[in-house]
PDB file of N, CA and C in Angstrom:
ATOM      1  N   UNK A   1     -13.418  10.164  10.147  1.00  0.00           N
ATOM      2  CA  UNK A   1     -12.182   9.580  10.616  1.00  0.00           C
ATOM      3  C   UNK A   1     -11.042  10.024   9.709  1.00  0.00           C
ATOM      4  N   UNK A   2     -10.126  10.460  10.008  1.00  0.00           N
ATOM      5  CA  UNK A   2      -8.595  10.739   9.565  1.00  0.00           C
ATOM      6  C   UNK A   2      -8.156   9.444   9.190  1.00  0.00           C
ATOM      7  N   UNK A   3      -7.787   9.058   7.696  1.00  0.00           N
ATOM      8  CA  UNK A   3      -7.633   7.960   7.204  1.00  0.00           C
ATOM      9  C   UNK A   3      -5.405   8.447   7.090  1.00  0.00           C
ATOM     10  N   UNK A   4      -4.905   8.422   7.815  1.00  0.00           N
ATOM     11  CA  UNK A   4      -3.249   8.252   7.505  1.00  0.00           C
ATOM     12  C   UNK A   4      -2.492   6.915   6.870  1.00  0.00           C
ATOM     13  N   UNK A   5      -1.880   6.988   5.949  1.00  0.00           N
ATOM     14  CA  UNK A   5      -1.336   6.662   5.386  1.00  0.00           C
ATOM     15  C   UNK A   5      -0.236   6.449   6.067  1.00  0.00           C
ATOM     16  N   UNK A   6       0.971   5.110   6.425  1.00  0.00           N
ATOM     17  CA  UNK A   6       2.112   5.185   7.013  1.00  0.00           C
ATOM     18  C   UNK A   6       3.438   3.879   6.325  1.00  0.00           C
ATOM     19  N   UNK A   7       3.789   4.110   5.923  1.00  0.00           N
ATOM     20  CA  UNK A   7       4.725   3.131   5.092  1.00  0.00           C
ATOM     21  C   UNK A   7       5.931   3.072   5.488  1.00  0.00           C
ATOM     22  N   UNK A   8       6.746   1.762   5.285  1.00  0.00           N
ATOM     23  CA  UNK A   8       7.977   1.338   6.031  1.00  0.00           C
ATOM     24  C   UNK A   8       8.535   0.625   4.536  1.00  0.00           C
ATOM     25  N   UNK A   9       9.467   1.435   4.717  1.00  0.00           N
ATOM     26  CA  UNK A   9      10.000   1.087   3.560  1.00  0.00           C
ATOM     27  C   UNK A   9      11.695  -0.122   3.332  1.00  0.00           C
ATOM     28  N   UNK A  10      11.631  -0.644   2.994  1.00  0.00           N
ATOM     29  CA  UNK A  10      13.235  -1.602   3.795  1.00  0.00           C
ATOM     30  C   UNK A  10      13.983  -2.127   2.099  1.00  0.00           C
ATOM     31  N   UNK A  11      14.671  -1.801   2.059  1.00  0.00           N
ATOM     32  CA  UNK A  11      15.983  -2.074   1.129  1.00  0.00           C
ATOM     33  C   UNK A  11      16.709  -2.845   1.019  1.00  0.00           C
ATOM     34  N   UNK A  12      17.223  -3.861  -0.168  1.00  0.00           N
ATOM     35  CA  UNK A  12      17.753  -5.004   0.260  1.00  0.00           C
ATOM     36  C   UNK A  12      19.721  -4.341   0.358  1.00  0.00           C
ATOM     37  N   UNK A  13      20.725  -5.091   0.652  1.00  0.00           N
ATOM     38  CA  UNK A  13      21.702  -4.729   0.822  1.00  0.00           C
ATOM     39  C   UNK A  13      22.273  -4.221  -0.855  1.00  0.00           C
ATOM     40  N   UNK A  14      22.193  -5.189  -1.885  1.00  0.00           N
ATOM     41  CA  UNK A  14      22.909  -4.760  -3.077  1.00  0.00           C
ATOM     42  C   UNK A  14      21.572  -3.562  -3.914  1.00  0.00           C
ATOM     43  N   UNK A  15      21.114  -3.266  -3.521  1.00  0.00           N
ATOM     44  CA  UNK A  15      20.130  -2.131  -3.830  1.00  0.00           C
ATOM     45  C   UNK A  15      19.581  -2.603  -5.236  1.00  0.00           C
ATOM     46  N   UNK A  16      18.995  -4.151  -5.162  1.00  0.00           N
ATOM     47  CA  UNK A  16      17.661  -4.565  -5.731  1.00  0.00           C
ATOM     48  C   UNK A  16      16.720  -4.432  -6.213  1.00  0.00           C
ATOM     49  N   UNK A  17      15.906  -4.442  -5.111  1.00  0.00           N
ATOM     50  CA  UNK A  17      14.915  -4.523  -4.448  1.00  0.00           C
ATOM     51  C   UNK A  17      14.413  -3.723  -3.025  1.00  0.00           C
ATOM     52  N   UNK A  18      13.155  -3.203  -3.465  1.00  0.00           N
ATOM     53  CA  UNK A  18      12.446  -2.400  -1.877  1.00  0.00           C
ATOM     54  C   UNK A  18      11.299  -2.675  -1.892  1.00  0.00           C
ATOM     55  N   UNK A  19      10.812  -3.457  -0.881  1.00  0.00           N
ATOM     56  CA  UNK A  19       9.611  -3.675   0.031  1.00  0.00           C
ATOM     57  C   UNK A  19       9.111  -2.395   0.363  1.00  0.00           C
ATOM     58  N   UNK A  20       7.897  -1.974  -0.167  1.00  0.00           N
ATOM     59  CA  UNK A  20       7.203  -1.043   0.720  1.00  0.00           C
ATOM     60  C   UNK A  20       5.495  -1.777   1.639  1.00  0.00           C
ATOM     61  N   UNK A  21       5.874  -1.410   2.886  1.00  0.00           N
ATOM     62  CA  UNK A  21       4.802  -2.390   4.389  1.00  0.00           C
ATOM     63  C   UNK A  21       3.765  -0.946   4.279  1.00  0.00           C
ATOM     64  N   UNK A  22       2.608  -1.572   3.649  1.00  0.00           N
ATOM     65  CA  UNK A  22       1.544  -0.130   4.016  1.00  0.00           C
ATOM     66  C   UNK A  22       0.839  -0.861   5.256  1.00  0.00           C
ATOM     67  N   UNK A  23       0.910   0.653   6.040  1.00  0.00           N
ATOM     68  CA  UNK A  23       0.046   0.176   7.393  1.00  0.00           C
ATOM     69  C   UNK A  23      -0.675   1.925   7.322  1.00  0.00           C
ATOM     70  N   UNK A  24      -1.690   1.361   8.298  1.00  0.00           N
ATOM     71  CA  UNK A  24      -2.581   2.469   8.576  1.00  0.00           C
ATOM     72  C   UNK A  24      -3.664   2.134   7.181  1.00  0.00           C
ATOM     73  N   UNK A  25      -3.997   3.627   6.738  1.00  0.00           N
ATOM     74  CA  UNK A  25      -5.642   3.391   5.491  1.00  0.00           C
ATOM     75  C   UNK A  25      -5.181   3.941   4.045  1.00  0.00           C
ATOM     76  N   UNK A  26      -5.366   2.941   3.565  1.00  0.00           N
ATOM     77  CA  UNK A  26      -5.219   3.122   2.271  1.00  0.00           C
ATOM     78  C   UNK A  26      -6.183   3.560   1.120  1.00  0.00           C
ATOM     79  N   UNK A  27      -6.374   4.805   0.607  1.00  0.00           N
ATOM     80  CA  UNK A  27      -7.926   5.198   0.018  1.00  0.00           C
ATOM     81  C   UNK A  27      -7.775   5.750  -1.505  1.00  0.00           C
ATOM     82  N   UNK A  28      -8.539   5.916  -1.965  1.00  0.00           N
ATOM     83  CA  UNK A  28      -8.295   6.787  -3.678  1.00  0.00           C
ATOM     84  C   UNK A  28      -7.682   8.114  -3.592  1.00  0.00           C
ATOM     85  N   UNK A  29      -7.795   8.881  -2.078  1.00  0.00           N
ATOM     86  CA  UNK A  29      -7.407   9.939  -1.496  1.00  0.00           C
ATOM     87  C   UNK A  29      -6.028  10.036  -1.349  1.00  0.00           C
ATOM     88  N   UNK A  30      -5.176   9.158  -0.527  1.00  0.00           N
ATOM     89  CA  UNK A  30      -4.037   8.993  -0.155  1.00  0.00           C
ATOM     90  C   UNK A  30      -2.693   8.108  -1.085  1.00  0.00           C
ATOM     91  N   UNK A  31      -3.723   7.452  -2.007  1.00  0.00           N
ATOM     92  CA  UNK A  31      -2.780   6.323  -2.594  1.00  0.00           C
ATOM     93  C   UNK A  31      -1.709   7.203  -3.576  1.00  0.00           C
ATOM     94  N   UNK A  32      -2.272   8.232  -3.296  1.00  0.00           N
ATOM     95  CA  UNK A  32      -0.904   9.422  -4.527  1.00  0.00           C
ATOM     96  C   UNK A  32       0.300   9.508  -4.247  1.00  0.00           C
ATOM     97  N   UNK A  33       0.105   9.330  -2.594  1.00  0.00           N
ATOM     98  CA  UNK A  33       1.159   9.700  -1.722  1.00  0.00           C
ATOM     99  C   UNK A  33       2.148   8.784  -1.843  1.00  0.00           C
ATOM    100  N   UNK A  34       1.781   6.654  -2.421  1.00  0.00           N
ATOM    101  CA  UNK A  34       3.027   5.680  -2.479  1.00  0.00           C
ATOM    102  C   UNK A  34       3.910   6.429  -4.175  1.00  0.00           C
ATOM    103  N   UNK A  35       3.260   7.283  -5.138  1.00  0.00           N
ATOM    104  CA  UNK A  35       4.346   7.653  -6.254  1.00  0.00           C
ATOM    105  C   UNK A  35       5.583   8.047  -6.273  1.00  0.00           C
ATOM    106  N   UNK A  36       5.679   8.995  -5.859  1.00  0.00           N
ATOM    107  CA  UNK A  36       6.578   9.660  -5.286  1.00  0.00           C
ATOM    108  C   UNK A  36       7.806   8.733  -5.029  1.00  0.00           C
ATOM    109  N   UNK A  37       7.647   7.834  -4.099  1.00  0.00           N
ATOM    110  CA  UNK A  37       8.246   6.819  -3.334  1.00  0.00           C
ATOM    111  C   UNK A  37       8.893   5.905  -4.354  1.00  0.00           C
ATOM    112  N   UNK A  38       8.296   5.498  -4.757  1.00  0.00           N
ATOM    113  CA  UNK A  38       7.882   4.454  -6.104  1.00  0.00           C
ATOM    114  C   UNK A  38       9.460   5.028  -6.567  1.00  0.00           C
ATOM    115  N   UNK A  39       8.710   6.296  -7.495  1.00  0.00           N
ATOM    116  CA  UNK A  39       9.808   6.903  -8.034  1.00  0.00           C
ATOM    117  C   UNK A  39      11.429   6.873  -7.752  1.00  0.00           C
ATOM    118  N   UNK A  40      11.576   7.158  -6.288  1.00  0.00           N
ATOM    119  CA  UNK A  40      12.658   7.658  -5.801  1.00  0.00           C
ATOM    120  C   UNK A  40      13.070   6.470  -5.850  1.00  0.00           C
ATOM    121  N   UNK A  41      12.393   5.056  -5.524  1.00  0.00           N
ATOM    122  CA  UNK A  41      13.128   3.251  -5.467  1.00  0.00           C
ATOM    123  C   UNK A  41      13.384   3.244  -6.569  1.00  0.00           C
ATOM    124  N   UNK A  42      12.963   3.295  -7.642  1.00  0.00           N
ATOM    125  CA  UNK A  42      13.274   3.814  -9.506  1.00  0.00           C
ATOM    126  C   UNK A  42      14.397   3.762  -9.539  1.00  0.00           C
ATOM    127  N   UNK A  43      14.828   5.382  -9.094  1.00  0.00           N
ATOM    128  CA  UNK A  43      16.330   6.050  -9.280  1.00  0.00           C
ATOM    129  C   UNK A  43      17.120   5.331  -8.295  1.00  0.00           C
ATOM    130  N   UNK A  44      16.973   5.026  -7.065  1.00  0.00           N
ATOM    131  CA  UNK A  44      18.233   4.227  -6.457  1.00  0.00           C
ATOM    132  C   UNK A  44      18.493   3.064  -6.700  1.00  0.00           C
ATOM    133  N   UNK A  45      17.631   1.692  -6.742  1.00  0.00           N
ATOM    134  CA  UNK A  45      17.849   0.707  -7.462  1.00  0.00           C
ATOM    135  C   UNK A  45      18.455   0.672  -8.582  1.00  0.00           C
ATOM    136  N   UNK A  46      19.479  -0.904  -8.826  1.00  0.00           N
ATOM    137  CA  UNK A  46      19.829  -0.710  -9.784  1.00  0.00           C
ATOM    138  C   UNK A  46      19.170  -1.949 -11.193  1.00  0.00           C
ATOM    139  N   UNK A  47      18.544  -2.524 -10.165  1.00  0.00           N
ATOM    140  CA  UNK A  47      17.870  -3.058 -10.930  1.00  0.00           C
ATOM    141  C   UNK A  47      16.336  -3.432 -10.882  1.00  0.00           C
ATOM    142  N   UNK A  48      15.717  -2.380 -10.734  1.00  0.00           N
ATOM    143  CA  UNK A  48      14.543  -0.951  -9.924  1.00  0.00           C
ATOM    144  C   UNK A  48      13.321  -2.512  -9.983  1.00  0.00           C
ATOM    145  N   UNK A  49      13.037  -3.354  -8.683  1.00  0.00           N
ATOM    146  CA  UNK A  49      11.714  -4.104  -8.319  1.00  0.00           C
ATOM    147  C   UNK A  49      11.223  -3.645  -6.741  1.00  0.00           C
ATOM    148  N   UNK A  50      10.270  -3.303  -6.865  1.00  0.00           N
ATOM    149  CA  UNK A  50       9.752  -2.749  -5.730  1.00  0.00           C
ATOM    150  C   UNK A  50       8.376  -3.773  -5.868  1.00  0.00           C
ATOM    151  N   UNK A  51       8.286  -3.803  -4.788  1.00  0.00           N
ATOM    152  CA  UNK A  51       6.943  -4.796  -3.949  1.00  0.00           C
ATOM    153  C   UNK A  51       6.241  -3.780  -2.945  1.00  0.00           C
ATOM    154  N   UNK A  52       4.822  -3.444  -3.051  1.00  0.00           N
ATOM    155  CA  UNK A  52       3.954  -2.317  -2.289  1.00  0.00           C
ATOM    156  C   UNK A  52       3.014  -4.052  -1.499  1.00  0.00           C
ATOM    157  N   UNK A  53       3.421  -4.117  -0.558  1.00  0.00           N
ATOM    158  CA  UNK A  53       2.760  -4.919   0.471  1.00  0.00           C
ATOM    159  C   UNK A  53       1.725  -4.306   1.090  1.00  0.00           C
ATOM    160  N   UNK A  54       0.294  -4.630   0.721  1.00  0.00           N
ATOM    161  CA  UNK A  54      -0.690  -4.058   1.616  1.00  0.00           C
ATOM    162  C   UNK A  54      -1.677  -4.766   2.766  1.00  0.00           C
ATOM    163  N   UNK A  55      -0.744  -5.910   2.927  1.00  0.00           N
ATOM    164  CA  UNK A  55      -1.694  -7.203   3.585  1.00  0.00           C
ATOM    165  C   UNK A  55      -1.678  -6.180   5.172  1.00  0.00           C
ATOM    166  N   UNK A  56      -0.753  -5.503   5.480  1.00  0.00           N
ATOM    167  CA  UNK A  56      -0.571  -5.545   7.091  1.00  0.00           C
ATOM    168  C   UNK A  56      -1.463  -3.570   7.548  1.00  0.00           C
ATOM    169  N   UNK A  57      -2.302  -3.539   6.086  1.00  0.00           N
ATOM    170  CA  UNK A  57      -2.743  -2.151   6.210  1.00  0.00           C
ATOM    171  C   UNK A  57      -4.398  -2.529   7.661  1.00  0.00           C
ATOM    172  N   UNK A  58      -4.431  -1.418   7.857  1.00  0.00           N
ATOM    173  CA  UNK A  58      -5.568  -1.414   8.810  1.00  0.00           C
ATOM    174  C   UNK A  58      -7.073  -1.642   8.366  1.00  0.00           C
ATOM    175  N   UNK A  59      -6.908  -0.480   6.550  1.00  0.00           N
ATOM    176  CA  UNK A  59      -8.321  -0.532   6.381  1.00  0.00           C
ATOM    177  C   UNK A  59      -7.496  -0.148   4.465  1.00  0.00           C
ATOM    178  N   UNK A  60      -7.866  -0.892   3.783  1.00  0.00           N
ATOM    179  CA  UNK A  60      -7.714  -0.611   2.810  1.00  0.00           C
ATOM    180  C   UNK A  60      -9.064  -0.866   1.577  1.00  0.00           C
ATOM    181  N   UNK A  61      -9.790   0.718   1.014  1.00  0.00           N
ATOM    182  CA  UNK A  61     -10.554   0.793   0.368  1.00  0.00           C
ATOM    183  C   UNK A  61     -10.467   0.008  -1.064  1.00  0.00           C
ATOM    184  N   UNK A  62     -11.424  -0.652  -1.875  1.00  0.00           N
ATOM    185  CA  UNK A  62     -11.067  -0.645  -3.481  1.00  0.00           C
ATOM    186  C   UNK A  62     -11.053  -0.275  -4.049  1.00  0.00           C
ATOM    187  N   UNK A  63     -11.487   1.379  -4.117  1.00  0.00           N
ATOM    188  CA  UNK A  63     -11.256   1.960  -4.842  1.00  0.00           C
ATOM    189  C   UNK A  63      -9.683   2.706  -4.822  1.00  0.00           C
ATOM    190  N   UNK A  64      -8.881   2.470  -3.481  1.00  0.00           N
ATOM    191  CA  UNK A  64      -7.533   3.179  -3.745  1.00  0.00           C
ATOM    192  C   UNK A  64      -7.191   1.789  -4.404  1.00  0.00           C
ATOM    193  N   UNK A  65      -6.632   0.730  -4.077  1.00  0.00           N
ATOM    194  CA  UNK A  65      -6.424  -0.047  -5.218  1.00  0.00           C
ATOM    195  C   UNK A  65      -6.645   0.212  -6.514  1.00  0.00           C
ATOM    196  N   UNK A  66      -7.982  -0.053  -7.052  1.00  0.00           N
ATOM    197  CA  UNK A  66      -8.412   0.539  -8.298  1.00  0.00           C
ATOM    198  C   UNK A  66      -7.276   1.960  -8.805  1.00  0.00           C
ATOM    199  N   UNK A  67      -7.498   2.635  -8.029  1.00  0.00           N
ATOM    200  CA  UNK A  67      -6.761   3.461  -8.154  1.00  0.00           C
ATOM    201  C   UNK A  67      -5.104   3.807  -8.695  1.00  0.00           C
ATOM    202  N   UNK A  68      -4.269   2.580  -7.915  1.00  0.00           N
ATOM    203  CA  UNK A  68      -2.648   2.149  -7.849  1.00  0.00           C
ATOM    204  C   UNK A  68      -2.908   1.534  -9.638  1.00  0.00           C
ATOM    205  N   UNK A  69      -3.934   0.719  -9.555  1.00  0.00           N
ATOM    206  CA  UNK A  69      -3.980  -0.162 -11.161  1.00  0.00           C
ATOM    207  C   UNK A  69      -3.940   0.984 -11.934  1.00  0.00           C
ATOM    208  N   UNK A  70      -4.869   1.685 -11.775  1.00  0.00           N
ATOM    209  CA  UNK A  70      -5.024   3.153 -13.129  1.00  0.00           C
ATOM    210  C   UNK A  70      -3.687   3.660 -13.116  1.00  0.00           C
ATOM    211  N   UNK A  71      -3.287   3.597 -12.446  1.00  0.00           N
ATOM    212  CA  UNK A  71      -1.450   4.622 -12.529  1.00  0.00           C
ATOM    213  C   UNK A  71      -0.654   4.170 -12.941  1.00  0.00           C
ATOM    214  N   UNK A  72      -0.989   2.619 -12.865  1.00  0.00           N
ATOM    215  CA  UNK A  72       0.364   1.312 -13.833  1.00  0.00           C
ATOM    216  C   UNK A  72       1.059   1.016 -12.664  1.00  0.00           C
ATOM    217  N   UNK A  73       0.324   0.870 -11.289  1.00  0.00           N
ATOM    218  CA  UNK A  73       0.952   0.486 -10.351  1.00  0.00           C
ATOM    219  C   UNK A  73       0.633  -1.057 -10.222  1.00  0.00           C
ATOM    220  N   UNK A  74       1.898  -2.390 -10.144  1.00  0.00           N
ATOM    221  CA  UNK A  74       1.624  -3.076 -10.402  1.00  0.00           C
ATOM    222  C   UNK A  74       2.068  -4.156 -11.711  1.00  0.00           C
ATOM    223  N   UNK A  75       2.281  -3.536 -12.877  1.00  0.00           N
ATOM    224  CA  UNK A  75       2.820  -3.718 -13.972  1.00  0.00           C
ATOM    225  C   UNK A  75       3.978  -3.605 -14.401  1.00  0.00           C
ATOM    226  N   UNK A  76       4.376  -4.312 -15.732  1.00  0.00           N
ATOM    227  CA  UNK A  76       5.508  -4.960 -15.940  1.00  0.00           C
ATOM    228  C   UNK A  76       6.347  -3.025 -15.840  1.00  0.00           C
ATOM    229  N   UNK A  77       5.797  -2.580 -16.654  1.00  0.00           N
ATOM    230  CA  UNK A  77       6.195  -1.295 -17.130  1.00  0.00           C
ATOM    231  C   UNK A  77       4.996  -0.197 -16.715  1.00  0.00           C
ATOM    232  N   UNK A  78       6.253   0.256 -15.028  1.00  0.00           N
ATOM    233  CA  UNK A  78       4.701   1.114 -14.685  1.00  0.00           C
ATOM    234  C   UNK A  78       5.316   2.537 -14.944  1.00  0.00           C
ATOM    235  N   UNK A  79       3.677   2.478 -15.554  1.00  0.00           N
ATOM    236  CA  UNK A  79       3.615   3.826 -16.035  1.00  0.00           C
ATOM    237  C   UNK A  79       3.258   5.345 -15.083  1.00  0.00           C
ATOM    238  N   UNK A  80       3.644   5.032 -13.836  1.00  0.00           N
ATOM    239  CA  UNK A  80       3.626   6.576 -13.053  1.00  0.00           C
ATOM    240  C   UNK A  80       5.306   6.999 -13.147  1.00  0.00           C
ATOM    241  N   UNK A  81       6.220   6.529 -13.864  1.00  0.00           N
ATOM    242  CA  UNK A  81       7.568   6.647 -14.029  1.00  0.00           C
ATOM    243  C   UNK A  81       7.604   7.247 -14.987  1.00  0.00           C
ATOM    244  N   UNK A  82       9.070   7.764 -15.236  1.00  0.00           N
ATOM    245  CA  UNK A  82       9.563   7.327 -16.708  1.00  0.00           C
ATOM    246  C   UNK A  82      10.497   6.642 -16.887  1.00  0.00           C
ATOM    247  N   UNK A  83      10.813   6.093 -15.475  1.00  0.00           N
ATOM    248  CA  UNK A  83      11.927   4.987 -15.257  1.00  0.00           C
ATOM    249  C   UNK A  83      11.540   3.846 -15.407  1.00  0.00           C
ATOM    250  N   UNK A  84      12.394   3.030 -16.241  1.00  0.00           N
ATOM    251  CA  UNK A  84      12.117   1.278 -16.130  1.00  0.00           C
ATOM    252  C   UNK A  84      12.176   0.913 -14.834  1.00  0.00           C
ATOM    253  N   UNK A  85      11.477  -0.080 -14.484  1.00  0.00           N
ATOM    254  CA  UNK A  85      11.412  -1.184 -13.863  1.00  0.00           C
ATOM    255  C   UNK A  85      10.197  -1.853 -13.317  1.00  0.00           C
ATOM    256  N   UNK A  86       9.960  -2.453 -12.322  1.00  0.00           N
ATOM    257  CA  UNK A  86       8.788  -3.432 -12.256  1.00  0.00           C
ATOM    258  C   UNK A  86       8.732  -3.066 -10.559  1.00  0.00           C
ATOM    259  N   UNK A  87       7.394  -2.914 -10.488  1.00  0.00           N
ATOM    260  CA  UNK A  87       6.612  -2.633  -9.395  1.00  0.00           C
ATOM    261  C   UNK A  87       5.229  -3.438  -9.118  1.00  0.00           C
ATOM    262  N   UNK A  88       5.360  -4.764  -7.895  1.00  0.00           N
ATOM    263  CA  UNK A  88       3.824  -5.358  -7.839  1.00  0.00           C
ATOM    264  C   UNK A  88       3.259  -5.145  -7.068  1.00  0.00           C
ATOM    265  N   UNK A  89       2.400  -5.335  -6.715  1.00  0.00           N
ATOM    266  CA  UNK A  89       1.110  -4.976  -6.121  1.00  0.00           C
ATOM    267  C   UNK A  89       0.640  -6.414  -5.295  1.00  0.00           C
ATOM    268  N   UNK A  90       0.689  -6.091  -3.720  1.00  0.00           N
ATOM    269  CA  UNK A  90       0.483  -7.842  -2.783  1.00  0.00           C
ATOM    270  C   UNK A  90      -0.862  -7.050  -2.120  1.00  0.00           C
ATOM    271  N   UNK A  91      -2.008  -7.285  -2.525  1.00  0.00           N
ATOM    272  CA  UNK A  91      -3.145  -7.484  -1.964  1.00  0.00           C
ATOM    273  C   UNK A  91      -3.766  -8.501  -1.007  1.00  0.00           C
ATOM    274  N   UNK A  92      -3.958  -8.253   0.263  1.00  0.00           N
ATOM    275  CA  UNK A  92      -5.158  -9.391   0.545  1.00  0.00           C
ATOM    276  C   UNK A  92      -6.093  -9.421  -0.030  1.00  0.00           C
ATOM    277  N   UNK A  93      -6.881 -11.028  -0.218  1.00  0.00           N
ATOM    278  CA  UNK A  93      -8.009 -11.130  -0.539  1.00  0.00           C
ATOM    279  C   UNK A  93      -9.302 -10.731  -0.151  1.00  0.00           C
ATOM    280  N   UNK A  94      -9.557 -10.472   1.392  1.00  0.00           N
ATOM    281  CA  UNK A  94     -10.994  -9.475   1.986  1.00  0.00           C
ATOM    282  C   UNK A  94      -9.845  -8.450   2.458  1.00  0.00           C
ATOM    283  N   UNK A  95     -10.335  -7.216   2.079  1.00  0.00           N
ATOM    284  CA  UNK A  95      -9.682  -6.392   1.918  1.00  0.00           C
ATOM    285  C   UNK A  95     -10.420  -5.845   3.435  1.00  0.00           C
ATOM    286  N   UNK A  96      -9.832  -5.306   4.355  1.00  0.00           N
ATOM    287  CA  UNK A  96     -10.186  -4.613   5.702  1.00  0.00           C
ATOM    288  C   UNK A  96     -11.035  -3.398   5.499  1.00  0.00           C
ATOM    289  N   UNK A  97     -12.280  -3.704   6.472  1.00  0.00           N
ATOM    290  CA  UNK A  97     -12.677  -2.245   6.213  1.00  0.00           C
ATOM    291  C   UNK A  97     -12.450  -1.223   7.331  1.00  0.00           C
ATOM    292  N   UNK A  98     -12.741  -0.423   6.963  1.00  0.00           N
ATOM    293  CA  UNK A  98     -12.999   0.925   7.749  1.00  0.00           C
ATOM    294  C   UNK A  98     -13.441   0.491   9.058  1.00  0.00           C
ATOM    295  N   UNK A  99     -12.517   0.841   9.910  1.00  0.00           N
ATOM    296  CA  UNK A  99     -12.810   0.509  11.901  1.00  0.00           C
ATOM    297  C   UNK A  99     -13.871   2.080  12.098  1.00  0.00           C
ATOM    298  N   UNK A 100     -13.933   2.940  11.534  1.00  0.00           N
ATOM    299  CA  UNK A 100     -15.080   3.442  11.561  1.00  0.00           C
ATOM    300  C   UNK A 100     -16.349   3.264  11.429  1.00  0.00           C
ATOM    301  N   UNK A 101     -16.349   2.610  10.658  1.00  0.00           N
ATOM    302  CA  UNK A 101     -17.736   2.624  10.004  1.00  0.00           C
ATOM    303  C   UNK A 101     -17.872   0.940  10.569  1.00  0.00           C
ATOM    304  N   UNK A 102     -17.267  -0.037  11.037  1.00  0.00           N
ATOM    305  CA  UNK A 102     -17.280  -1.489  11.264  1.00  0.00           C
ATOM    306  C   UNK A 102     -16.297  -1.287  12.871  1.00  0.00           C
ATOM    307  N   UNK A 103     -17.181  -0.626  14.390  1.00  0.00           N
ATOM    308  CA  UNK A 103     -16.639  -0.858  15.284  1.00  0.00           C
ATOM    309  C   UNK A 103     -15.915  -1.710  15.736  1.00  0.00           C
ATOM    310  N   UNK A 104     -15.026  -2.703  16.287  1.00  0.00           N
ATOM    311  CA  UNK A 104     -15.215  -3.704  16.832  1.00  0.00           C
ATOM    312  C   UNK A 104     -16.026  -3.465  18.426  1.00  0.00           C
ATOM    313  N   UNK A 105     -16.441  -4.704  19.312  1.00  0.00           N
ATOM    314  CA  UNK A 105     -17.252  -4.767  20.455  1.00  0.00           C
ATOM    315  C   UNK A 105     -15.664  -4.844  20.953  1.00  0.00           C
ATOM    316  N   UNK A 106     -15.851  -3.995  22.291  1.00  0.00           N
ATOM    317  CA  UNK A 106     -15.154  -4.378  23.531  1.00  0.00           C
ATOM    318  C   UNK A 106     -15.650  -4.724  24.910  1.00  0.00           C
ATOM    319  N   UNK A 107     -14.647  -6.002  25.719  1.00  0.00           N
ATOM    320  CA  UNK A 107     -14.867  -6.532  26.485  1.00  0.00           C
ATOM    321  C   UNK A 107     -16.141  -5.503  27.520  1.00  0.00           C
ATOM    322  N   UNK A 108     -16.340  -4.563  27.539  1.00  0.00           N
ATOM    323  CA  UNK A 108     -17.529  -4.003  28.220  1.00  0.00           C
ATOM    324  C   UNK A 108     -18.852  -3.882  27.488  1.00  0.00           C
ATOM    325  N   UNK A 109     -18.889  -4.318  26.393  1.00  0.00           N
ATOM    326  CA  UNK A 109     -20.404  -4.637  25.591  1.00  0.00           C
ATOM    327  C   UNK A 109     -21.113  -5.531  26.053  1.00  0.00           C
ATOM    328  N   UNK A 110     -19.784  -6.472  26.229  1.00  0.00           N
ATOM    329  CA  UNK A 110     -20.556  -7.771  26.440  1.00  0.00           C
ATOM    330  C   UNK A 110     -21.549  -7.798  27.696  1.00  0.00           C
ATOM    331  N   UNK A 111     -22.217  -8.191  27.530  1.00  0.00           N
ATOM    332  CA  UNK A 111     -23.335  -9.104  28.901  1.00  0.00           C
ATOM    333  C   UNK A 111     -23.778 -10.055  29.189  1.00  0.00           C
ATOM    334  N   UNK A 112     -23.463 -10.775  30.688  1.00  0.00           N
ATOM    335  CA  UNK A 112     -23.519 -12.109  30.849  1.00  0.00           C
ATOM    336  C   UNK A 112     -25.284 -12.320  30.839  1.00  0.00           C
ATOM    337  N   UNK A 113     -26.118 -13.399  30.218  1.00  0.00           N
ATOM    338  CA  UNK A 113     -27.017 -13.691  30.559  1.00  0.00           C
ATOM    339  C   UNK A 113     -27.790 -14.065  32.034  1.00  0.00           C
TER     340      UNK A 113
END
């Protein structure tokens, strides 16, 4: 399965704060791809807090998590910068798995007794 990565990113008006909405799959593979981003909210903010929201993702692995932690994603002073500021990390608690590997049944599985 093609695990894509798709993020919505929204800005507050006095340039704060940025919400980043991960949707789609989040993996140890793809999670390189929120730095970058990270970064660029860094330099435009002026008083650089970014929030990586992953509750509304489809399928998010623990090891890409694991992953965001190793980079200082999350922390007071993250270290995938060299810019100050503060970046957290909103996890759900059962983390979604893989619609690959965990089908759901559709209404034609079923069978009436």
């Amino acid at each position: 399965m093609s695990h894509k990565l798709r993020i919505t990113l929204k800005l507050d008006l006095d340039l704060r704060q940025a919400r980043m909405e991960v949707h789609g799959c989040l993996t140890e593979q793809n999670c390189h791809a929120l730095l970058p981003i990270i970064r660029r909210c860094f330099r435009m903010l002026r008083d650089p807090r970014v929030v990586i929201d992953t509750s509304k993702a489809q399928h998010i692995d623990a090891e890409g998590i694991d992953a965001l932690r190793r980079l200082g994603v999350g922390e007071a002073d993250h270290t995938a910068s060299d810019l100050p500021g503060f970046c957290s990390l909103v996890v759900p608690d059962a983390l979604p798995a893989c619609p690959a590997r965990d089908p759901r049944l559709h209404g034609g599985h079923l069978y009436a007794s």
